[in-house]
Protein backbone atom coordinates (compact mmCIF):
# COMPACT_ATOMS: atom_id res chain seq x y z
CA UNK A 1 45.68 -30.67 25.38
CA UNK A 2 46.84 -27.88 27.46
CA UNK A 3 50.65 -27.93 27.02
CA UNK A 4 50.29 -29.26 23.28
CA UNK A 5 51.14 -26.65 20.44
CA UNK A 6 48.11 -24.90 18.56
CA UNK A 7 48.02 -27.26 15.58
CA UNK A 8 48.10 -30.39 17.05
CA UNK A 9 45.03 -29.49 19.93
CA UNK A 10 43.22 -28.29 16.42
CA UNK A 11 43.84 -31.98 14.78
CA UNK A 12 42.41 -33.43 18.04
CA UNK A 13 39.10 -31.25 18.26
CA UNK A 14 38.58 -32.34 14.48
CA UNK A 15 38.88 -35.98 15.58
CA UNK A 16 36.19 -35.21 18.58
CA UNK A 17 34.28 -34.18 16.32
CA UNK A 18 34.06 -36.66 14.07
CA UNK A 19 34.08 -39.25 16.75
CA UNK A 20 30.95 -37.39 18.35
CA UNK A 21 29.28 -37.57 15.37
CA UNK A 22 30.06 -40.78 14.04
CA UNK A 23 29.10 -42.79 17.32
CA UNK A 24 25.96 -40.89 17.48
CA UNK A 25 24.97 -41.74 13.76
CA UNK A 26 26.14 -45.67 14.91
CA UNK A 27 24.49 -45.59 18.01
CA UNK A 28 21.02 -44.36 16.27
CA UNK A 29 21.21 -47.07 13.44
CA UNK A 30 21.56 -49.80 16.31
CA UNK A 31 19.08 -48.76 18.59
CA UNK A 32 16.51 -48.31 14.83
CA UNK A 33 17.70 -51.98 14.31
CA UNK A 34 16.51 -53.46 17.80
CA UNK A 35 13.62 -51.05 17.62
CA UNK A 36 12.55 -51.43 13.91
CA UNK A 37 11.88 -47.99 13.87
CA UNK A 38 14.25 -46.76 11.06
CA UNK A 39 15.09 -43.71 10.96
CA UNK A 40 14.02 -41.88 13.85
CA UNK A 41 16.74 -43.20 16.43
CA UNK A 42 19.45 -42.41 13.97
CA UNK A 43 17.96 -39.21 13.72
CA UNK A 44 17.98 -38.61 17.14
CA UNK A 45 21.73 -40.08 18.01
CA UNK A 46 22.77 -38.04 14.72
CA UNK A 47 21.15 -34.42 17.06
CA UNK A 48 22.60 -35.73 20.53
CA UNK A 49 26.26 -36.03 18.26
CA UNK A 50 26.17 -32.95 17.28
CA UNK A 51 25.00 -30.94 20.68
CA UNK A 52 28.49 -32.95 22.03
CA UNK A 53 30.21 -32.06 19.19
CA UNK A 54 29.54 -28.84 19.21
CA UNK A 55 29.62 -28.44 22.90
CA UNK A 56 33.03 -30.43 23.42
CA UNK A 57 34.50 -28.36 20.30
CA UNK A 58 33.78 -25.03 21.45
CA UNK A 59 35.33 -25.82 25.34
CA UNK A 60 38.56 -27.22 23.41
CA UNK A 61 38.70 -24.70 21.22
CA UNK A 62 38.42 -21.72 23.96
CA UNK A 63 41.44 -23.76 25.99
CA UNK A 64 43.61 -23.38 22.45
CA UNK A 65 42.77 -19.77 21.96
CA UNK A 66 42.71 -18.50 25.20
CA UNK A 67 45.75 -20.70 26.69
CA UNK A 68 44.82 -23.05 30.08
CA UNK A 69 42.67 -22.41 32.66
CA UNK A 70 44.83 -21.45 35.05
CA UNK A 71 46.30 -19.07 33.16
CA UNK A 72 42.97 -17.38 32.36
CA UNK A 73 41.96 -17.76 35.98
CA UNK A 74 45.09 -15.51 36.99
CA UNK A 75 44.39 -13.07 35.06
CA UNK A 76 40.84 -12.21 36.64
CA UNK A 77 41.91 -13.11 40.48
CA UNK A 78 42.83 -10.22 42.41
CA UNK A 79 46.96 -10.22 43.23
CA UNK A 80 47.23 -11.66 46.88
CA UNK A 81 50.12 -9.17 47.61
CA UNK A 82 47.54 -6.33 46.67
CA UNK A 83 45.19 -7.44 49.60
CA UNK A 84 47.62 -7.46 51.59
CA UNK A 85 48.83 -3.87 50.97
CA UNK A 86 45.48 -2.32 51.44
């Protein structure tokens, strides 16, 4: 998502995050199914989808606001022609 305009890296952090979620939520009712132990697995897949969710959203989301990596990385590296001068 680094070269992708603004709008379109916000569409695809939405769909992370409703993918997070979702395959927690599906991944909890199946394991409560095997485990006939309704609902604490969905519970549990429903928390672990929304630590990635929320994790995964807020890395995607700095990348959109603060531009790539590298260009952020630049920024705080010392100039190698400065090094050299001194």
């Amino acid at each position: 998502m680094k070269n992708w305009p603004p709008a379109v890296a916000l569409l695809g952090i939405g769909w992370y995050v409703a993918t997070c979620i979702v395959l927690g939520v599906l991944a909890g009712l199946w394991l409560d199914d095997q485990a006939g132990i309704s609902p604490a697995l969905t519970l549990v897949g429903l928390a672990l989808g929304l630590a990635a969710a929320g994790w995964g959203g807020y890395r995607m989301l700095l990348d959109v606001l603060e531009g790539p990596r590298w260009r952020r990385r630049s920024k705080h590296e010392p100039d190698s022609e400065k090094e050299h001068d001194e």
